[in-house]
C-alpha atoms as a PDB file:
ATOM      1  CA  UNK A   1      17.759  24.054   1.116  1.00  0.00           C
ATOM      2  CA  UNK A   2      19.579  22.033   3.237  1.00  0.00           C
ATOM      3  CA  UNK A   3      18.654  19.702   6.076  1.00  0.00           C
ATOM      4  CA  UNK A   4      18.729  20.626  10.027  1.00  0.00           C
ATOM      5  CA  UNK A   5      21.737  19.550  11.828  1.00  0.00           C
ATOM      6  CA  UNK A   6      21.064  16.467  13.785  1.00  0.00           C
ATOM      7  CA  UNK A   7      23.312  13.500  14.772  1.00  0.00           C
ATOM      8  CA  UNK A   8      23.925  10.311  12.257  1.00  0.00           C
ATOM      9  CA  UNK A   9      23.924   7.060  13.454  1.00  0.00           C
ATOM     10  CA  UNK A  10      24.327   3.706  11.327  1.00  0.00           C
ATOM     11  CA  UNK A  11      23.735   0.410  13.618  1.00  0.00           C
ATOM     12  CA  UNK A  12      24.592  -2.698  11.664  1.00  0.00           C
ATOM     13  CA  UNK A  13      21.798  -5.057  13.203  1.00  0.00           C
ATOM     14  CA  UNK A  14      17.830  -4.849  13.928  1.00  0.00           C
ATOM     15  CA  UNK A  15      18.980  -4.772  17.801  1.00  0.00           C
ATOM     16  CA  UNK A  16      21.137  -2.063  17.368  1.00  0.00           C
ATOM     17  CA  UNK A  17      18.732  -0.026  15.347  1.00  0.00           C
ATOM     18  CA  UNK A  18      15.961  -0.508  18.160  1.00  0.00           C
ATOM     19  CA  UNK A  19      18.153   0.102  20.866  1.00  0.00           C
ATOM     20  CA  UNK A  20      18.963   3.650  19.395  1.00  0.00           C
ATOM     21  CA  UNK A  21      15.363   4.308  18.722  1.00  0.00           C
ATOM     22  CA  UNK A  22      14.830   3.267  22.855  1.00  0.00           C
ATOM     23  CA  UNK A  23      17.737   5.558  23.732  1.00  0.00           C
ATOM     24  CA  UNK A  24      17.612   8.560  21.773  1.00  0.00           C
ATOM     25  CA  UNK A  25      14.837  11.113  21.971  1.00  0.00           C
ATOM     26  CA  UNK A  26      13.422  13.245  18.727  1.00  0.00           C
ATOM     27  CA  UNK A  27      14.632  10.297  16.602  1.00  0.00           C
ATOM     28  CA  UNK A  28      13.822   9.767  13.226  1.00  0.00           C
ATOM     29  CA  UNK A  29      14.874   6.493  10.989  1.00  0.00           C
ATOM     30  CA  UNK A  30      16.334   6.399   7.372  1.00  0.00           C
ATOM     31  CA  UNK A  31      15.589   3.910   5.087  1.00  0.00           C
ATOM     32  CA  UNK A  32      15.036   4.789   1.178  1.00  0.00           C
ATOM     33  CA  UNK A  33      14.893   8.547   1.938  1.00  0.00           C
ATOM     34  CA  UNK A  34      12.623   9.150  -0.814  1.00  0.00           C
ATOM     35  CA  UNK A  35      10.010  10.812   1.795  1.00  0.00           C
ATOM     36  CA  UNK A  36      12.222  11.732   4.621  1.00  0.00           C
ATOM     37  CA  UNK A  37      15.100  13.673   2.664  1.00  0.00           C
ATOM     38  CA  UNK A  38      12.614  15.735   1.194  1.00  0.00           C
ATOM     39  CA  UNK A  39      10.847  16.866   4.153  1.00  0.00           C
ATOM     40  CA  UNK A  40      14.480  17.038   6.391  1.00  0.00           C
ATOM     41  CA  UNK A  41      15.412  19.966   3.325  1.00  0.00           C
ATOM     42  CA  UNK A  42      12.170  21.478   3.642  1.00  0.00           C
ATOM     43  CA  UNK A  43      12.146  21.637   7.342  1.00  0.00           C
ATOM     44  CA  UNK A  44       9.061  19.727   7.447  1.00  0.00           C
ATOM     45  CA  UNK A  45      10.539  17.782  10.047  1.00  0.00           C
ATOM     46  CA  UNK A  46      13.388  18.550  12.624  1.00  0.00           C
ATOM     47  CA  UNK A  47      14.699  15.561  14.390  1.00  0.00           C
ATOM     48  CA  UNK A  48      17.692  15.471  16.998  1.00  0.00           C
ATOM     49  CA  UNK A  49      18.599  11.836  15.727  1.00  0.00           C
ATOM     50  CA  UNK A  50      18.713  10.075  12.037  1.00  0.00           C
ATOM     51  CA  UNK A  51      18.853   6.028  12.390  1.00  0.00           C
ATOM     52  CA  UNK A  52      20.276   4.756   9.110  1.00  0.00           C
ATOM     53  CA  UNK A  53      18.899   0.949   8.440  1.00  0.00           C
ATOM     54  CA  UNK A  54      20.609   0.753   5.129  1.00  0.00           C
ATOM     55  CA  UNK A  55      23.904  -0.936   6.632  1.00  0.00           C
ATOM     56  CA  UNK A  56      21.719  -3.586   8.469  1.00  0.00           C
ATOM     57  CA  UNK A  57      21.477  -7.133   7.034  1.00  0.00           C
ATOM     58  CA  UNK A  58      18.456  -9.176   6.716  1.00  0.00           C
ATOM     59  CA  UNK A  59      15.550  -6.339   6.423  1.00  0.00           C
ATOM     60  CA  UNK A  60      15.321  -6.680   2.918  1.00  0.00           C
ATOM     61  CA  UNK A  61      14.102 -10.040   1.425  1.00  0.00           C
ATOM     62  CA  UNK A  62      11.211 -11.620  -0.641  1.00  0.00           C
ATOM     63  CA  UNK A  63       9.805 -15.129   0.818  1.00  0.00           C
ATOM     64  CA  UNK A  64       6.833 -17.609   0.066  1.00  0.00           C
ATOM     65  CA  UNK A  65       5.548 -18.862   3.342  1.00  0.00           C
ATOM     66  CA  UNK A  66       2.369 -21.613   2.529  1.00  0.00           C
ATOM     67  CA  UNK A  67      -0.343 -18.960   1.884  1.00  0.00           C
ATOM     68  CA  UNK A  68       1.904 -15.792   2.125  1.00  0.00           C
ATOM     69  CA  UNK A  69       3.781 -13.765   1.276  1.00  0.00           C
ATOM     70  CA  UNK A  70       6.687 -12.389   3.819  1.00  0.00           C
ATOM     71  CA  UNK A  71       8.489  -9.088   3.056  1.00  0.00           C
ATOM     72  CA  UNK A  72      11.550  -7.581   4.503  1.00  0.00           C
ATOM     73  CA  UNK A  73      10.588  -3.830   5.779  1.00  0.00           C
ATOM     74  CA  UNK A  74      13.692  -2.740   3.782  1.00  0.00           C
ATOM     75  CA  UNK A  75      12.914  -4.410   0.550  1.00  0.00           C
ATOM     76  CA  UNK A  76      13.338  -2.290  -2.094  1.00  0.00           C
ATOM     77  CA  UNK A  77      10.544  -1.174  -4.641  1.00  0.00           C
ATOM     78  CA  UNK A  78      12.420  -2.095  -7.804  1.00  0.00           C
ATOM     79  CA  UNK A  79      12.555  -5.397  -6.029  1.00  0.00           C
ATOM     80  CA  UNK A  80       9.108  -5.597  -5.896  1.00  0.00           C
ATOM     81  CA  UNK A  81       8.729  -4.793  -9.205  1.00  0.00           C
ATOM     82  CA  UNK A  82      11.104  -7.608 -10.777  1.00  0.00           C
ATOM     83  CA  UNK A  83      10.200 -10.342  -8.203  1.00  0.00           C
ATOM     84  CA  UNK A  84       8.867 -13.525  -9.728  1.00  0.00           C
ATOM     85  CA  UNK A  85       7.360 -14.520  -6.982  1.00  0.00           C
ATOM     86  CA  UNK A  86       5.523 -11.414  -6.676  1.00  0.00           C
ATOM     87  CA  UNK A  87       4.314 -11.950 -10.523  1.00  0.00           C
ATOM     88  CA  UNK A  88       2.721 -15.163  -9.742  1.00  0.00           C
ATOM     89  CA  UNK A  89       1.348 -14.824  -6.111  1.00  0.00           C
ATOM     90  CA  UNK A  90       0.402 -11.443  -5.994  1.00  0.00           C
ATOM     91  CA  UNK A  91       0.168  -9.488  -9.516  1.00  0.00           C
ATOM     92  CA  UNK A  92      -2.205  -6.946  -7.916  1.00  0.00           C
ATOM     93  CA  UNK A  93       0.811  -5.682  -6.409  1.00  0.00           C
ATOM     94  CA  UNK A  94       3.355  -6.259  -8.956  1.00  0.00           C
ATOM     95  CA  UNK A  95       0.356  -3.818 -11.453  1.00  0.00           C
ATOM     96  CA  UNK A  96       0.133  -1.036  -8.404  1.00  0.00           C
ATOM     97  CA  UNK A  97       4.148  -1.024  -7.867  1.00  0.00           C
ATOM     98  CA  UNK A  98       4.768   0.445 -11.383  1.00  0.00           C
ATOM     99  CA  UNK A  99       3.091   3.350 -10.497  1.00  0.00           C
ATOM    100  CA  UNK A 100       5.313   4.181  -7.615  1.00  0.00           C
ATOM    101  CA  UNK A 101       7.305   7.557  -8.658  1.00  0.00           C
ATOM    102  CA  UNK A 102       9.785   6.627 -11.380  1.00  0.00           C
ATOM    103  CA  UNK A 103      12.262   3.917 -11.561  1.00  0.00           C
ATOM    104  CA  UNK A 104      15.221   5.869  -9.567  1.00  0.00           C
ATOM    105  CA  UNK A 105      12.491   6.173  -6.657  1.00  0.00           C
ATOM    106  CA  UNK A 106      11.847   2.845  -6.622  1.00  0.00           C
ATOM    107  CA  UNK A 107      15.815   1.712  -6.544  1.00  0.00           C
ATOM    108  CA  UNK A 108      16.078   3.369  -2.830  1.00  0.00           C
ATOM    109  CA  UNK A 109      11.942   3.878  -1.941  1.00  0.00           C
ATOM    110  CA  UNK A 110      11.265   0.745   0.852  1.00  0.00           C
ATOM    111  CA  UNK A 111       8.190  -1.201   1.083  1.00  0.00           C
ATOM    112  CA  UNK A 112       8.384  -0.739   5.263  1.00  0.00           C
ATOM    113  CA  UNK A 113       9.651   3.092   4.399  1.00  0.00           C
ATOM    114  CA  UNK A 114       6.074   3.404   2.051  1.00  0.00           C
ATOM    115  CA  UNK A 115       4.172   2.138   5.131  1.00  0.00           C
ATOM    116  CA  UNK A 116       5.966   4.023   7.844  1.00  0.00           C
ATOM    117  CA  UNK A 117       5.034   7.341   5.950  1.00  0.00           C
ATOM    118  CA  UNK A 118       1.515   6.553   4.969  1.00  0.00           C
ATOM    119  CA  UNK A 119       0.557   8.803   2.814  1.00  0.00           C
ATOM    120  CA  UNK A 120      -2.929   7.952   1.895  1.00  0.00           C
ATOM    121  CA  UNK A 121      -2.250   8.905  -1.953  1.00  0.00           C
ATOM    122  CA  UNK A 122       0.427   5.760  -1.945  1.00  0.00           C
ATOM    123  CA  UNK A 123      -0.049   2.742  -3.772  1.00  0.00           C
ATOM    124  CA  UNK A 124       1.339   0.210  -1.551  1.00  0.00           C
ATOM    125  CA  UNK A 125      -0.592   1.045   1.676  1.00  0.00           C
ATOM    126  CA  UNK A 126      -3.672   0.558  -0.571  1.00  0.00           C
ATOM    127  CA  UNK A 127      -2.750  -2.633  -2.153  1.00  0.00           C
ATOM    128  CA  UNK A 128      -1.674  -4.103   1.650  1.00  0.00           C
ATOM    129  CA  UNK A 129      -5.427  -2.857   2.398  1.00  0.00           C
ATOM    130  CA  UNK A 130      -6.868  -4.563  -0.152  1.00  0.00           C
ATOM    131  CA  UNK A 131      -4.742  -7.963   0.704  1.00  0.00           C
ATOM    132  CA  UNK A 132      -5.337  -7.512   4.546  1.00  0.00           C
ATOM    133  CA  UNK A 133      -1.532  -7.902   5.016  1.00  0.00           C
ATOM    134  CA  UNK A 134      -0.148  -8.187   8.482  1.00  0.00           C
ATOM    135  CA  UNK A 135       2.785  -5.516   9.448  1.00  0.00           C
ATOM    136  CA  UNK A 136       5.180  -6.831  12.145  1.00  0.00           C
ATOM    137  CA  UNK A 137       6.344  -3.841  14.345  1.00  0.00           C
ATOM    138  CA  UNK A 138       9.832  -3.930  16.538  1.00  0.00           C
ATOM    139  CA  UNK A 139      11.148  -2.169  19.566  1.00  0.00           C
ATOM    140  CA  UNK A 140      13.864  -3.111  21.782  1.00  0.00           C
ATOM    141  CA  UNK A 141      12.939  -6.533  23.514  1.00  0.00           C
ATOM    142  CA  UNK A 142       9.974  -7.570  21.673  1.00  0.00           C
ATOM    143  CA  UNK A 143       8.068  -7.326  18.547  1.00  0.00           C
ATOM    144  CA  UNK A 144       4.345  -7.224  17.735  1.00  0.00           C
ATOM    145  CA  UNK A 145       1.797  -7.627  14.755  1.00  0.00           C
ATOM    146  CA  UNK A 146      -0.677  -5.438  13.512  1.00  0.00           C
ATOM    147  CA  UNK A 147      -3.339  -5.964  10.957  1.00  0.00           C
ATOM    148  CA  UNK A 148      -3.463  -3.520   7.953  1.00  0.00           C
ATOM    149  CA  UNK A 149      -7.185  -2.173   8.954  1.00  0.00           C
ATOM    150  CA  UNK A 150      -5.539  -1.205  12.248  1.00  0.00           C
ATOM    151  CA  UNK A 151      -2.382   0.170  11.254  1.00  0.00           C
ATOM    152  CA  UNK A 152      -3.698   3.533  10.100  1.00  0.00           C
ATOM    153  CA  UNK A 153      -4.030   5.441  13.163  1.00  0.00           C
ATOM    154  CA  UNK A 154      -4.863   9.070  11.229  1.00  0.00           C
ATOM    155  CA  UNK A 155      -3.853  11.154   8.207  1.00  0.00           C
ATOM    156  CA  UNK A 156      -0.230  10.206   7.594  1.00  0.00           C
ATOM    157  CA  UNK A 157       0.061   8.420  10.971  1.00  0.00           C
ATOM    158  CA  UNK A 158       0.350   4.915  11.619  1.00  0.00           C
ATOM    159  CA  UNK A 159      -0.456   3.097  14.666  1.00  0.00           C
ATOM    160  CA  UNK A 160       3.333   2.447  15.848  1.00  0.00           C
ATOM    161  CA  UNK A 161       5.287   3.870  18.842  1.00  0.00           C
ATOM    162  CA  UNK A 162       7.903   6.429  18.388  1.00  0.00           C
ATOM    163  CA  UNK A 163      10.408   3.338  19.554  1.00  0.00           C
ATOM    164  CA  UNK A 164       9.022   1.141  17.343  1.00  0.00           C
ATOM    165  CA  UNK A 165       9.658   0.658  13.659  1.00  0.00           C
ATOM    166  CA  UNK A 166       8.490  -1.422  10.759  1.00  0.00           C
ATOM    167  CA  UNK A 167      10.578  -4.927   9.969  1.00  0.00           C
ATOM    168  CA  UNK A 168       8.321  -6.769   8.467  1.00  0.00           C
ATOM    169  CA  UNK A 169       4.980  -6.932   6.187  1.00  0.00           C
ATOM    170  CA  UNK A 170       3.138 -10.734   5.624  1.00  0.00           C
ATOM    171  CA  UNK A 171       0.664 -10.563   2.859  1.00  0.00           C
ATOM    172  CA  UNK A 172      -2.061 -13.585   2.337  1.00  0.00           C
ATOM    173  CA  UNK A 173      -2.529 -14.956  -0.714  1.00  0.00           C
ATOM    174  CA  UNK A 174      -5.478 -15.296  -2.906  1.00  0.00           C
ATOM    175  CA  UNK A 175      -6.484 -18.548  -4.797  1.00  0.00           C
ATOM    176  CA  UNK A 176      -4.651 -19.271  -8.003  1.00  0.00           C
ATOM    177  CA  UNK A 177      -6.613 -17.608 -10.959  1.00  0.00           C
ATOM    178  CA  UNK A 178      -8.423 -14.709  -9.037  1.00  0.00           C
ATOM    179  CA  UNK A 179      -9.124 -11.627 -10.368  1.00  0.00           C
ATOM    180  CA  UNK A 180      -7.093  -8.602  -9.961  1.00  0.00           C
ATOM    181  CA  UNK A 181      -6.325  -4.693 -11.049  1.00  0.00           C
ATOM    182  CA  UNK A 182      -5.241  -1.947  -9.967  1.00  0.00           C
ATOM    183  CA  UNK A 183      -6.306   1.613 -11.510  1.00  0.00           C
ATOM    184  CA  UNK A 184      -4.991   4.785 -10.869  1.00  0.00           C
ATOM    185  CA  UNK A 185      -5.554   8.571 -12.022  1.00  0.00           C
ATOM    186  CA  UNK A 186      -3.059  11.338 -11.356  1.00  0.00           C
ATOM    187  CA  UNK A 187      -1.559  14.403 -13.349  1.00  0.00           C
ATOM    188  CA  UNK A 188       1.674  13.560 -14.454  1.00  0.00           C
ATOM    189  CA  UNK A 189       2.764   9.314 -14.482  1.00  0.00           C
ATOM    190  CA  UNK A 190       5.091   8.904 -11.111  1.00  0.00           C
ATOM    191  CA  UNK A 191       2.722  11.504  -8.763  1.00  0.00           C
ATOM    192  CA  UNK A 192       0.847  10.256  -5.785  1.00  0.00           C
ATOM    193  CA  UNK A 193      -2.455   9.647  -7.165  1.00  0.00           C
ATOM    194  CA  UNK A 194      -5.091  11.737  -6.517  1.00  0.00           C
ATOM    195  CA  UNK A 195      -7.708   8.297  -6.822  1.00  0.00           C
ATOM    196  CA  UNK A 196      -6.693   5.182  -6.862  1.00  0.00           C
ATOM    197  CA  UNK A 197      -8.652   1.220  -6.457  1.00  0.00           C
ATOM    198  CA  UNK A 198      -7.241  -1.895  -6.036  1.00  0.00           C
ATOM    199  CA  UNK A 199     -10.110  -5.149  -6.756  1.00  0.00           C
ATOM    200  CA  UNK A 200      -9.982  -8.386  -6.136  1.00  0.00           C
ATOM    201  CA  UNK A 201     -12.231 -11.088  -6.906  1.00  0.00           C
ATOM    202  CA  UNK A 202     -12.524 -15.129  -6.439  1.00  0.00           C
ATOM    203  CA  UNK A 203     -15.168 -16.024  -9.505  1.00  0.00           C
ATOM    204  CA  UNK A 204     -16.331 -19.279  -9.281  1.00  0.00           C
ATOM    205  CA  UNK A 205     -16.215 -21.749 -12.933  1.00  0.00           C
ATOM    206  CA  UNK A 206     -20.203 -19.853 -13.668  1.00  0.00           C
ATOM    207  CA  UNK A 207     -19.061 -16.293 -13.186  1.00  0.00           C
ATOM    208  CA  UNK A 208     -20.311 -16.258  -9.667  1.00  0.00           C
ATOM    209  CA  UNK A 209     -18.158 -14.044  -7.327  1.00  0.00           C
ATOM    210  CA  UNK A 210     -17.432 -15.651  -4.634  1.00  0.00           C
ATOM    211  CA  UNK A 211     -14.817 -13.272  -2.618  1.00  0.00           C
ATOM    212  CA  UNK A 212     -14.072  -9.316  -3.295  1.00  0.00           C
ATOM    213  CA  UNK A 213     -12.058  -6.546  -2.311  1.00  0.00           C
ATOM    214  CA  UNK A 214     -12.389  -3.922  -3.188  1.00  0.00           C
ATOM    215  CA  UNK A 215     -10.077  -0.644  -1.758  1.00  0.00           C
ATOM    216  CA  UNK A 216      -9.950   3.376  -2.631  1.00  0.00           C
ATOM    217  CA  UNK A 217      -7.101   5.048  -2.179  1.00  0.00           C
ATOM    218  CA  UNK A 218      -6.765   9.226  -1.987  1.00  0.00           C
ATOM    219  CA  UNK A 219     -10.141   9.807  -1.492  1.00  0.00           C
ATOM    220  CA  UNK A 220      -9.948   9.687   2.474  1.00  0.00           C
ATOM    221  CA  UNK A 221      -6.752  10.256   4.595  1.00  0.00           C
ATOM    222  CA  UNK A 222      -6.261   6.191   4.572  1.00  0.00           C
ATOM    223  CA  UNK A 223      -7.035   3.905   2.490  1.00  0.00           C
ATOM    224  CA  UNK A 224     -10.359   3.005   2.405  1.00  0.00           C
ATOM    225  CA  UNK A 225     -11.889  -1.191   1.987  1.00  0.00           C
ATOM    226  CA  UNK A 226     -15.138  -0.370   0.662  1.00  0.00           C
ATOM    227  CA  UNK A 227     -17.127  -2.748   1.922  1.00  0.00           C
ATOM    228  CA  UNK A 228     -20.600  -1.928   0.656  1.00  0.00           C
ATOM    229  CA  UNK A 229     -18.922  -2.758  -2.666  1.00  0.00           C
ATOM    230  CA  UNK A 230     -17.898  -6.099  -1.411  1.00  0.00           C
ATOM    231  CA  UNK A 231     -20.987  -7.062  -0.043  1.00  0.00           C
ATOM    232  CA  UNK A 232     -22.887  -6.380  -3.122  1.00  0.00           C
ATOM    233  CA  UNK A 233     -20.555  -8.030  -5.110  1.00  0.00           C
ATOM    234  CA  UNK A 234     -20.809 -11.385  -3.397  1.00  0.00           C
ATOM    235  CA  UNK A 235     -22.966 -13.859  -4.681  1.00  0.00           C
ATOM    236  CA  UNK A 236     -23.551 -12.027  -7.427  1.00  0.00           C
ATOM    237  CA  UNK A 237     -22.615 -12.847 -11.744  1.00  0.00           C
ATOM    238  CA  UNK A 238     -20.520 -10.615 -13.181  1.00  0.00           C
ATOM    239  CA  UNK A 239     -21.533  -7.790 -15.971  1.00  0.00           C
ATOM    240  CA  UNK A 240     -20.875  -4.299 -17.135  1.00  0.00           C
ATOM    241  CA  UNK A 241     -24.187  -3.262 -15.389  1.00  0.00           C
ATOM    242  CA  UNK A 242     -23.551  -4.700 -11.876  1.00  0.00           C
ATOM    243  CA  UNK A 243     -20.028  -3.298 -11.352  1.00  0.00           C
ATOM    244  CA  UNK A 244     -21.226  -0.071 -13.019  1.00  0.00           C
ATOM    245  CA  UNK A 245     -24.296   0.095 -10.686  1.00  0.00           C
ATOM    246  CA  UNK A 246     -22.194  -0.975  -7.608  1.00  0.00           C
ATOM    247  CA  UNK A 247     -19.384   1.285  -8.147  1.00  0.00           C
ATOM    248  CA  UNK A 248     -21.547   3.621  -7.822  1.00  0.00           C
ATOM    249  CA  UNK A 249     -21.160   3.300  -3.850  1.00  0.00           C
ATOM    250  CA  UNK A 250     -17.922   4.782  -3.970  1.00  0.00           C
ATOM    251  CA  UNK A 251     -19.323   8.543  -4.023  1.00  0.00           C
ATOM    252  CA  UNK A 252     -20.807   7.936  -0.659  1.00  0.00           C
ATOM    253  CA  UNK A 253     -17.540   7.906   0.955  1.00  0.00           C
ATOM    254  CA  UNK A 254     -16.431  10.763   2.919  1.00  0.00           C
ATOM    255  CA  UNK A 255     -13.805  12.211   0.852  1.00  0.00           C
ATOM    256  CA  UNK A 256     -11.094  15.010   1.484  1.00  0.00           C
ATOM    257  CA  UNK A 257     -10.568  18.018  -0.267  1.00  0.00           C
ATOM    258  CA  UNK A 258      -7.532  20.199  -1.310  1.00  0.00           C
ATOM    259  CA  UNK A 259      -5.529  22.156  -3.541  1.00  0.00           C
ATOM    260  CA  UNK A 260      -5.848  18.883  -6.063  1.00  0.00           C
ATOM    261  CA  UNK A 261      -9.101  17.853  -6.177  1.00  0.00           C
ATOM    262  CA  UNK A 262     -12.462  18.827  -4.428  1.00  0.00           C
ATOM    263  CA  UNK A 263     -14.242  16.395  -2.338  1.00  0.00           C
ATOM    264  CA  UNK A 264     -16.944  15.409  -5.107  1.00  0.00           C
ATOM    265  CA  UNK A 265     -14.271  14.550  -7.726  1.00  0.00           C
ATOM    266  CA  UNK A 266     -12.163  12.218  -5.829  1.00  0.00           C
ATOM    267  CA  UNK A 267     -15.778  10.413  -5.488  1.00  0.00           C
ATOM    268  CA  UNK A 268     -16.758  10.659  -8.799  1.00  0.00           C
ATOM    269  CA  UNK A 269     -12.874   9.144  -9.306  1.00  0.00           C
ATOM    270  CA  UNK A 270     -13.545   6.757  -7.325  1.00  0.00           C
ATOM    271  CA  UNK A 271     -16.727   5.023  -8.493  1.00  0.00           C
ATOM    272  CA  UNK A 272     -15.354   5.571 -12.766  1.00  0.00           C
ATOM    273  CA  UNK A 273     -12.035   3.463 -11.312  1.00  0.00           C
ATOM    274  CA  UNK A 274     -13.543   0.960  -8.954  1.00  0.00           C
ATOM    275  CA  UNK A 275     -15.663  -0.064 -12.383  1.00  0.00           C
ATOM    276  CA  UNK A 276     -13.049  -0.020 -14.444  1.00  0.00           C
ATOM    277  CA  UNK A 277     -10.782  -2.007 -11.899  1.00  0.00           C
ATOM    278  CA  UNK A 278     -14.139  -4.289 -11.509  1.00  0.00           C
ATOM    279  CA  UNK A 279     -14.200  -5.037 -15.017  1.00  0.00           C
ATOM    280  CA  UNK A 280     -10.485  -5.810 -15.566  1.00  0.00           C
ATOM    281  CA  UNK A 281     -10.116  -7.831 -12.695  1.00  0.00           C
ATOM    282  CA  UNK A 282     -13.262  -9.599 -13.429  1.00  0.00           C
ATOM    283  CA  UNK A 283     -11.925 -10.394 -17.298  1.00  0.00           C
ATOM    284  CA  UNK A 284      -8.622 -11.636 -15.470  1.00  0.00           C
ATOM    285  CA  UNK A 285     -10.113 -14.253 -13.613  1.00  0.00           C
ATOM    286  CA  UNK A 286      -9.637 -17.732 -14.809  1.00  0.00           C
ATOM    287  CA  UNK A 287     -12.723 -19.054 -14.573  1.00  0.00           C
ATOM    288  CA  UNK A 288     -14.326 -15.659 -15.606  1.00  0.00           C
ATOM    289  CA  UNK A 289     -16.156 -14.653 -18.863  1.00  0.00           C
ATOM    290  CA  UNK A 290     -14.130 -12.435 -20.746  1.00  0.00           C
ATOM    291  CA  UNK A 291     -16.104  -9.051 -21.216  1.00  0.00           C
ATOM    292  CA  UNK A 292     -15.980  -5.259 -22.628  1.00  0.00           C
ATOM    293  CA  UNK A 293     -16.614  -2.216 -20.286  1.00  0.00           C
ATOM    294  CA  UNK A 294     -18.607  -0.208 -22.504  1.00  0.00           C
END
């Protein structure tokens, strides 16, 4: 099939871009096209306007910031992927990026273009979940941030204006030698996953676990922080046992259901990869003891 006419615009600075998105009505923007292209064939969507942001400099960059780190909303997956500093301040999301589609996706796919669409299946809205990163938001004149738990405003929907797009994400650190993984079950390697979790943990020198996040994604139409899980975890030693016992919250959440799964086995997904996530990210940890999930 082929797209719905509509008119093609290509501004060559963040102004520019928000200035069309003031002035035009029925305006949607381009940035990988990995989502939108798709659904402009299928006639999913039908907009008046396409905003190209691949001609504008300065959206696409990797930074360390102190106790962040600050992404470009055009930054490119594969960027992601191959970024050192990415392997050595945040390998939770350097695990969860190789699981996004298949390496020609993730040449043109965007992190801001990911976040925009929100598809609660996608691995890098979960993995900004689970680090409580901070999205900043444009529109013509001024610019605002919003906190991950807020940006979701419904299934496939975030919490941004129709004159507003993403230019930004900032995502905190964790200490040096926490815990992380990233699991993830779907049918073929490169599909949305139909479960996935993302754990983090800060394990003190005797095992203790100090900090945890722990976050679901697929199960509900956002990602989900399961905080029962956290608070359970906290204070607690790590072993097989607890995280298999605790993981076991997971099937409480209130789970979707459609033509891929039923609501029960996204739960039952849920609380088998949370463990196994548990586990991993609990063997990771520096100052961990290194143990077998049996």
């Amino acid at each position: 099939m082929k797209p719905p006419p509509f008119t093609y615009h290509d501004p060559r600075s963040v102004d520019d871009a928000l200035a069309l998105l003031a002035e035009k009505e029925n305006a949607k923007l381009l940035a990988g096209g990995q989502s939108l292209m798709p659904m402009l064939n299928m006639r999913f969507v039908l907009p008046d306007h396409v905003i190209d942001l691949n001609l504008i400099d300065g959206l696409s960059y990797i930074r360390e910031n102190g106790a962040a780190l600050e992404f470009g909303g055009m930054t490119r997956q594969r960027d992601i992927e191959y970024s050192d500093a990415v392997s050595r301040l945040c390998p939770l999301m350097e695990e969860a990026i190789r699981n996004v589609g298949h390496r020609q996706t993730r040449n043109r796919g965007t992190f801001g273009g990911s976040l925009a669409h929100l598809d609660p299946s996608a691995e890098l809205p979960t993995v900004c979940m689970a680090q409580d990163a901070v999205i900043s938001v444009g529109r013509k004149g001024s610019e605002r941030r919003i906190e991950m738990r807020e940006f979701p405003a419904g299934y496939m929907t975030p919490s941004i204006e129709l004159d507003e797009m993403v230019t930004g994400i900032t995502v905190p650190l964790w200490p040096e030698g926490h815990g992380y993984a990233f699991e993830e079950f779907a049918r073929r390697h490169g599909d949305f996953a139909i479960t996935s979790s993302a754990v983090l943990l800060d394990v003190a020198p005797g095992g203790t676990i100090r900090r945890a996040s722990v976050t679901v994604g697929g199960v509900g139409p956002t990602p989900v922080r399961v905080t029962a899980v956290e608070e359970a975890l906290a204070g607690q030693a790590g072993a097989t046992g607890l995280f298999t016992d605790i993981a076991e919250k997971c099937r409480e959440i209130d789970a979707m259901e459609d033509v891929y799964a039923p609501a029960w086995y996204r739960q039952h997904l849920a609380a088998v990869l949370t463990r196994r996530a548990l586990a991993k990210a609990f063997s990771r940890a520096a100052n961990g003891t290194e143990m077998t999930l049996r």
